[in-house]
Structures are given as structure tokens and as C-alpha cells.
PDB file of N, CA and C in Angstrom:
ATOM      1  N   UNK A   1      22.514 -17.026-119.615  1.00  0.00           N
ATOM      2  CA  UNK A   1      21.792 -17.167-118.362  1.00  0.00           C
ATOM      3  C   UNK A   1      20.308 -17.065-118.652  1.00  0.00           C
ATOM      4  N   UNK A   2      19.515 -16.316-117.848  1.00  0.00           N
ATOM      5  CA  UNK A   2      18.217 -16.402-117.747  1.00  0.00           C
ATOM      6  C   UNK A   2      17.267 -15.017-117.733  1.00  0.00           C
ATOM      7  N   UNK A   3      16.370 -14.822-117.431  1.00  0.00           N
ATOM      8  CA  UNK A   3      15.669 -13.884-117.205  1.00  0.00           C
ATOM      9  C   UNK A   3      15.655 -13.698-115.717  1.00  0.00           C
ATOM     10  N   UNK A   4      15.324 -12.318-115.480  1.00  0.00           N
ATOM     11  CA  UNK A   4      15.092 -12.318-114.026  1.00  0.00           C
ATOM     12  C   UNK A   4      14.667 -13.094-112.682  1.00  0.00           C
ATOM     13  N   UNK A   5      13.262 -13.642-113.838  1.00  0.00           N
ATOM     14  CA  UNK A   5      12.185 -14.280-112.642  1.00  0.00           C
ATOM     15  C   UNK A   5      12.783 -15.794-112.231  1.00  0.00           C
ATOM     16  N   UNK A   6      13.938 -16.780-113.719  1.00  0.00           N
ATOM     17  CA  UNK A   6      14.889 -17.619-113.104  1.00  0.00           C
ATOM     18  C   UNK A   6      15.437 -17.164-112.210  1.00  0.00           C
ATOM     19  N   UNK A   7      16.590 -16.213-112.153  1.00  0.00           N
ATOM     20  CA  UNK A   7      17.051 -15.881-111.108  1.00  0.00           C
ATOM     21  C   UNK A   7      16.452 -15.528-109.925  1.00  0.00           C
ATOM     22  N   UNK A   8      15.356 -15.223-109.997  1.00  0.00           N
ATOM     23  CA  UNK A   8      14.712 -15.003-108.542  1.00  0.00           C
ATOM     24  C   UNK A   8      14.610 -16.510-107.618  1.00  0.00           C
ATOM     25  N   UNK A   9      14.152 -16.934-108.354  1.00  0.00           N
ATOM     26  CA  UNK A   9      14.256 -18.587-108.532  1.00  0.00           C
ATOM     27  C   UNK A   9      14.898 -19.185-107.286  1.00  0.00           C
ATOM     28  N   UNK A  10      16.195 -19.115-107.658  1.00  0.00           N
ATOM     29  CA  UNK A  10      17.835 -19.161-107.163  1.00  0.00           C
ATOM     30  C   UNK A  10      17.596 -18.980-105.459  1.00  0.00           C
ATOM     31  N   UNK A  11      17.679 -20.354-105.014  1.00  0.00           N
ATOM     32  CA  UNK A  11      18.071 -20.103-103.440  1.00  0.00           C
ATOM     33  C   UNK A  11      19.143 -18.822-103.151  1.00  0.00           C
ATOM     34  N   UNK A  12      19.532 -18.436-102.406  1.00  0.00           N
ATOM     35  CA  UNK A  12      20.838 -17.651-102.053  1.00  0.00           C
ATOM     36  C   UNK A  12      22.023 -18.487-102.668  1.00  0.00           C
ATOM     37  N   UNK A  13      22.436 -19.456-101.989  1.00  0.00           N
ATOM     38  CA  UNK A  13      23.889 -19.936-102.271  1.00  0.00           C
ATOM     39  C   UNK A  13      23.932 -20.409-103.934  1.00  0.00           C
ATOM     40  N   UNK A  14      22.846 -20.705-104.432  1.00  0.00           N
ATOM     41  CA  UNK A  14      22.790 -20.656-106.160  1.00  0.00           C
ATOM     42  C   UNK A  14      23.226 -19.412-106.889  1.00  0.00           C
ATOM     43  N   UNK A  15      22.547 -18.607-106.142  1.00  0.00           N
ATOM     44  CA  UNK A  15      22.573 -17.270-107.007  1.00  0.00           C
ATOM     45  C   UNK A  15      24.076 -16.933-106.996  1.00  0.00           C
ATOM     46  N   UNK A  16      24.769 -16.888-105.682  1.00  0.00           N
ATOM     47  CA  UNK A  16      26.580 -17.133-105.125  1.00  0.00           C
ATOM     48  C   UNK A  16      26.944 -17.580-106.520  1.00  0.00           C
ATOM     49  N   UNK A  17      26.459 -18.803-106.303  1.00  0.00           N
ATOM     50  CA  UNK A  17      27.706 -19.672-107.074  1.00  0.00           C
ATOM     51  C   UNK A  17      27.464 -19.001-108.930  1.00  0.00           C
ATOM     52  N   UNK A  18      26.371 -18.864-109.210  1.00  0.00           N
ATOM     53  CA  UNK A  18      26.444 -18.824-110.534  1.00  0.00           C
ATOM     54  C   UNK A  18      27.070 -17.202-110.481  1.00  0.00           C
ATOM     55  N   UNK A  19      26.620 -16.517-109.897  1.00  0.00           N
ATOM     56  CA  UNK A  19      27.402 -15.190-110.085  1.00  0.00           C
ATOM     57  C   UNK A  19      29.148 -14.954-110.255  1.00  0.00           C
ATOM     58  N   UNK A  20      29.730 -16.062-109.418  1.00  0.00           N
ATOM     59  CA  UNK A  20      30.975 -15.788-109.455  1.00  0.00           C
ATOM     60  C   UNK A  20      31.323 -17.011-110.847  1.00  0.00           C
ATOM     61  N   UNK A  21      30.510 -17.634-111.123  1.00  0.00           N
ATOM     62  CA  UNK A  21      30.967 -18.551-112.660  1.00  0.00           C
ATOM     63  C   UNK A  21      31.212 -17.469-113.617  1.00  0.00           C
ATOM     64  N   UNK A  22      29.484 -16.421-113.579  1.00  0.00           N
ATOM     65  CA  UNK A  22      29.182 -15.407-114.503  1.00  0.00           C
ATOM     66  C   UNK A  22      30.749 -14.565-114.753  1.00  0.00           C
ATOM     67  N   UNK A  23      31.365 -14.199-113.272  1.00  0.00           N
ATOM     68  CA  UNK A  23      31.978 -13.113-113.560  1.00  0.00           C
ATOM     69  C   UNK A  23      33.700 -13.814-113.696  1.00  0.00           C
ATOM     70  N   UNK A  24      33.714 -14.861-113.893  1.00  0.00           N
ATOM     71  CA  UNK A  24      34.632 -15.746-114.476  1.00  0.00           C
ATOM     72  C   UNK A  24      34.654 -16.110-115.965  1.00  0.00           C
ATOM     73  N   UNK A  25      33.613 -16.413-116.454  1.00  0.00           N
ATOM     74  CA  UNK A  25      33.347 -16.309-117.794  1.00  0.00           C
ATOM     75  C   UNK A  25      33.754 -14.795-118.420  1.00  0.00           C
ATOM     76  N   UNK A  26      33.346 -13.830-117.541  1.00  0.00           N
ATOM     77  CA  UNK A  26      33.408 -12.393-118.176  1.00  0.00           C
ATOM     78  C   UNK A  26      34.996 -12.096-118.079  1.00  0.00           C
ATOM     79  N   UNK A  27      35.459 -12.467-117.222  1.00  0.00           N
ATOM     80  CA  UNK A  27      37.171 -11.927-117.239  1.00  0.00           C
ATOM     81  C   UNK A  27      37.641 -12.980-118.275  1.00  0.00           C
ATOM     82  N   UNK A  28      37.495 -14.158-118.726  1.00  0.00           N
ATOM     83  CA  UNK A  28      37.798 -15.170-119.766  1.00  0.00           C
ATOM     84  C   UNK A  28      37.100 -14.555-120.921  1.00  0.00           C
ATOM     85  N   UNK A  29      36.301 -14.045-121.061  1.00  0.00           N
ATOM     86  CA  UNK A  29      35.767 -13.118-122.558  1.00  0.00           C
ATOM     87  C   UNK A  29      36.689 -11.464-122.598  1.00  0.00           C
ATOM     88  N   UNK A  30      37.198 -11.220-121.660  1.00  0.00           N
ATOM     89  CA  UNK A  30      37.598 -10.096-121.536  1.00  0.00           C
ATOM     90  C   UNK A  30      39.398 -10.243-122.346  1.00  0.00           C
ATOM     91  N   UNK A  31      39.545 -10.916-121.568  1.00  0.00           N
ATOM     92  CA  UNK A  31      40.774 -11.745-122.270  1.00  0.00           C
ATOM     93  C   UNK A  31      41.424 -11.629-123.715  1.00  0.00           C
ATOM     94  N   UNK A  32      40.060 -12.568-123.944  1.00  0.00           N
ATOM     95  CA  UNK A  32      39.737 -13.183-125.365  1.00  0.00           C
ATOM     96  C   UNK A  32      39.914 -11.466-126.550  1.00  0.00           C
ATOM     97  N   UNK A  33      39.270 -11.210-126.356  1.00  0.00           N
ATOM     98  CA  UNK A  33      38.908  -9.847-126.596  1.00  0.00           C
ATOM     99  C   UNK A  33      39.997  -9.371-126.681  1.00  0.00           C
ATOM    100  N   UNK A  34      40.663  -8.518-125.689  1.00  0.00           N
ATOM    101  CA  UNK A  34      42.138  -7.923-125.589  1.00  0.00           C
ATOM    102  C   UNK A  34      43.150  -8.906-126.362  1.00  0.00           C
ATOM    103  N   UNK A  35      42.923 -10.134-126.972  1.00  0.00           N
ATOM    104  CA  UNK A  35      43.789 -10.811-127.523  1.00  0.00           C
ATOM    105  C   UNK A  35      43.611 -11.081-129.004  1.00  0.00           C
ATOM    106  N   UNK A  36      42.556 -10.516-129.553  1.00  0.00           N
ATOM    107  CA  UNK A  36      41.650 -10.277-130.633  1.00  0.00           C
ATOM    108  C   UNK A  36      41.609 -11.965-130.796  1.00  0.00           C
ATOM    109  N   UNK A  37      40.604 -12.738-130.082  1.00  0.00           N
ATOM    110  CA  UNK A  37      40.186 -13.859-130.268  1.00  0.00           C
ATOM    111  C   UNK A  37      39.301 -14.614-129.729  1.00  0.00           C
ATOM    112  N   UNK A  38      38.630 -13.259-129.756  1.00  0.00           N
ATOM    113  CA  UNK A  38      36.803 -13.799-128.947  1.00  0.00           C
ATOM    114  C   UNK A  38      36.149 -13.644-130.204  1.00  0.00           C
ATOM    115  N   UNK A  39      35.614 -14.666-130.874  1.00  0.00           N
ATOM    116  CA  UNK A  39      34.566 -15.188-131.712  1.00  0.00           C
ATOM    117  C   UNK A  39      33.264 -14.144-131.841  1.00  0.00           C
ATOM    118  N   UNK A  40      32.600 -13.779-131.064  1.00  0.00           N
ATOM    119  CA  UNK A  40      31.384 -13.331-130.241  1.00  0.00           C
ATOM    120  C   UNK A  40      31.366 -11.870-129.754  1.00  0.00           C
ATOM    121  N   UNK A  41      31.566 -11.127-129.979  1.00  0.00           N
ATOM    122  CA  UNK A  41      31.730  -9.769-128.919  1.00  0.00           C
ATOM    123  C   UNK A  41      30.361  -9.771-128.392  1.00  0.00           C
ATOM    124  N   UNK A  42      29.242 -10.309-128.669  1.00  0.00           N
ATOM    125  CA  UNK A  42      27.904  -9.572-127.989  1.00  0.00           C
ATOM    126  C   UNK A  42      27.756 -10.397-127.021  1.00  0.00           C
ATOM    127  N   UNK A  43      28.366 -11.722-126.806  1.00  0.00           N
ATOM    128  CA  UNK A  43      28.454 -12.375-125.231  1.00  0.00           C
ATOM    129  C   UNK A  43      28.762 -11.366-124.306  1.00  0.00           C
ATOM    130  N   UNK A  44      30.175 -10.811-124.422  1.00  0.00           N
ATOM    131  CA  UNK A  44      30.255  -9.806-123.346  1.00  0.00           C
ATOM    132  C   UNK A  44      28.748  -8.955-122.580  1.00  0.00           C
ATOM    133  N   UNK A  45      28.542  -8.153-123.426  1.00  0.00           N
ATOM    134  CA  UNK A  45      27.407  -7.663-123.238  1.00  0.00           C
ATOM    135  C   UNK A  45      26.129  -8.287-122.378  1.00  0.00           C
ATOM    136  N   UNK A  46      25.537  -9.386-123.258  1.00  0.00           N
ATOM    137  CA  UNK A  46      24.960 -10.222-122.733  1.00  0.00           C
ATOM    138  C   UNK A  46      25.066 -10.656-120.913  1.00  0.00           C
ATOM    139  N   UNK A  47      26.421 -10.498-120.932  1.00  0.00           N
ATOM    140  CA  UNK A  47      27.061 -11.349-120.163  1.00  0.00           C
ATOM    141  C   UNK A  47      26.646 -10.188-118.416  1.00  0.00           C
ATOM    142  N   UNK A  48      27.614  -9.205-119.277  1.00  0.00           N
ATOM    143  CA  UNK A  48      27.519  -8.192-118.214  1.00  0.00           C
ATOM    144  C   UNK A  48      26.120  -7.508-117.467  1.00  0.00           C
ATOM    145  N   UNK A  49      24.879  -8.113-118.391  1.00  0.00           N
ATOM    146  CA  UNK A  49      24.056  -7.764-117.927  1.00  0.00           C
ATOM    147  C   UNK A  49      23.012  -8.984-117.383  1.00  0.00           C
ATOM    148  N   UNK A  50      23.938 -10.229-117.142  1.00  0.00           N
ATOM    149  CA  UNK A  50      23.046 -11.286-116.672  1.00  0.00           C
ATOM    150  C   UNK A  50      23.713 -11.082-115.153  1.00  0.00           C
ATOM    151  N   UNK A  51      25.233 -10.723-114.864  1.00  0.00           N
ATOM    152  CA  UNK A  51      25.187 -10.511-113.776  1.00  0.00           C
ATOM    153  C   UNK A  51      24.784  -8.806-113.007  1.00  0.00           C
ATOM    154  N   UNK A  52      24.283  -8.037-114.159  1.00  0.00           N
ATOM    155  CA  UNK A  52      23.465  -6.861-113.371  1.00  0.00           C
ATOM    156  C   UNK A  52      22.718  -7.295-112.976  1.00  0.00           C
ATOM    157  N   UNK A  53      21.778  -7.939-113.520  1.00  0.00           N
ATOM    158  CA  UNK A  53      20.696  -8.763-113.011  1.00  0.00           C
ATOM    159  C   UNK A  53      20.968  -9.558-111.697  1.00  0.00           C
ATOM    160  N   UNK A  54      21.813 -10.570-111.361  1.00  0.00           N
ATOM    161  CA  UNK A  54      21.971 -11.120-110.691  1.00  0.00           C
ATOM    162  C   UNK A  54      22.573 -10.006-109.001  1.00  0.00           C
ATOM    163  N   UNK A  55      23.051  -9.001-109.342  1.00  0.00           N
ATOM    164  CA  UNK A  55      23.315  -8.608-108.251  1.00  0.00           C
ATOM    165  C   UNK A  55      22.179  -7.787-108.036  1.00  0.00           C
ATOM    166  N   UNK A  56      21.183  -7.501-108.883  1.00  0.00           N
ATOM    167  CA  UNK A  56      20.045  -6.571-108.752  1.00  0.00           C
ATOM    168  C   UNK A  56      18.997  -7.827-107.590  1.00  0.00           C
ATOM    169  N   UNK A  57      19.105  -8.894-108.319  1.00  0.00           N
ATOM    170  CA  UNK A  57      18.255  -9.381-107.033  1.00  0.00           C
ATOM    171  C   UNK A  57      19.003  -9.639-105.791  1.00  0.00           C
ATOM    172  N   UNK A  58      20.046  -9.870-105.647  1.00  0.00           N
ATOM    173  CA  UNK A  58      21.003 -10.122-104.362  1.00  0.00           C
ATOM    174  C   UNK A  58      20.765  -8.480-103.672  1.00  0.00           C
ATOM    175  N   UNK A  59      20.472  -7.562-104.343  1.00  0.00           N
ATOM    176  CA  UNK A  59      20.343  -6.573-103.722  1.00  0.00           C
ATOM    177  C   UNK A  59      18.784  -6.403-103.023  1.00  0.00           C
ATOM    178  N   UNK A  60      17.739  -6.784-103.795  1.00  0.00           N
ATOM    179  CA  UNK A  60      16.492  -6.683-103.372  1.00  0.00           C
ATOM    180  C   UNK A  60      16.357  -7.430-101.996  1.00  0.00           C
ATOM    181  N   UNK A  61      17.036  -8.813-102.196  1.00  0.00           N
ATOM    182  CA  UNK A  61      16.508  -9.506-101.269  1.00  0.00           C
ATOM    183  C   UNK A  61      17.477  -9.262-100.081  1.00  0.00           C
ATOM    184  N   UNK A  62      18.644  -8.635 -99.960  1.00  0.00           N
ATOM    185  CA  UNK A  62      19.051  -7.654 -98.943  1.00  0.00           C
ATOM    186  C   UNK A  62      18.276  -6.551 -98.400  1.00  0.00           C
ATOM    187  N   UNK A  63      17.455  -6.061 -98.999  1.00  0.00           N
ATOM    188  CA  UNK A  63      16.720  -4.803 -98.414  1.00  0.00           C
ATOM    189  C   UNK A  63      15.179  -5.377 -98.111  1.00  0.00           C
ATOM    190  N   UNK A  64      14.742  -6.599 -98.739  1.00  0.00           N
ATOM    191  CA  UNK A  64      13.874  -7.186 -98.079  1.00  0.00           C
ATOM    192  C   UNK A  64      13.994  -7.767 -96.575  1.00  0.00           C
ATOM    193  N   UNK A  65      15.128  -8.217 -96.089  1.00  0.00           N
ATOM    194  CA  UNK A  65      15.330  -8.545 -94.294  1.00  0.00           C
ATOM    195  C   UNK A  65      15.993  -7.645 -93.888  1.00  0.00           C
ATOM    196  N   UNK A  66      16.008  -6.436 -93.897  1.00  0.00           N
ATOM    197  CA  UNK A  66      16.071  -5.406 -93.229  1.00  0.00           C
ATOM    198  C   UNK A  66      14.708  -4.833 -92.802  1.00  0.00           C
TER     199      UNK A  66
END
């Protein structure tokens, strides 16, 4: 994924959609993993923290229209 300030980027319904790809990819690496046949272990990682990110701004911009 990207850095933050991409994701800020992200209309609302973008940010939606790539978040639930993100956390589709992550249960398909999770998988992989538990099956000893993920290539990569530091995707996970990576991974898990592109959608911290991503819910970190879904959260900001919730407490911004309040």
C-alpha cells in the first residue's frame, strides 16, 4: 500500500474498498502461513499495518464531523 498522506488521499468509499481488499489479502497470508507456504512472512506485517493506517484515518475523519 502506501503511506499515510496516499491514504488520506482516498475519497471515503476508496478507502472502504481498499481496506476490505487489505484485510482479504491478510486472511489469504494468514492462511498461507498456518500452511507453511507463505514465501514472505514480512508482508504480513507490512500488511497489518497498512490497514492500521487505514482505519487510523477512517477514524480521524469520523471525529472530524462530529
Amino acid at each position: 500500500m502506501a503511506k499515510s498522506n496516499a491514504i488520506r488521499e482516498m475519497s471515503d468509499e476508496q478507502l472502504q474498498h481498499e481496506l476490505r481488499e487489505a484485510q482479504q489479502s491478510l486472511f489469504r497470508l494468514r492462511v498461507q502461513a498456518a500452511t507453511e507456504r507463505n514465501d514472505v512472512p514480512s508482508n504480513v506485517k507490512k500488511l497489518r499495518r497498512d490497514i492500521a493506517r487505514m482505519f487510523t484515518v477512517q477514524r480521524e475523519r469520523e471525529l472530524s464531523k462530529v
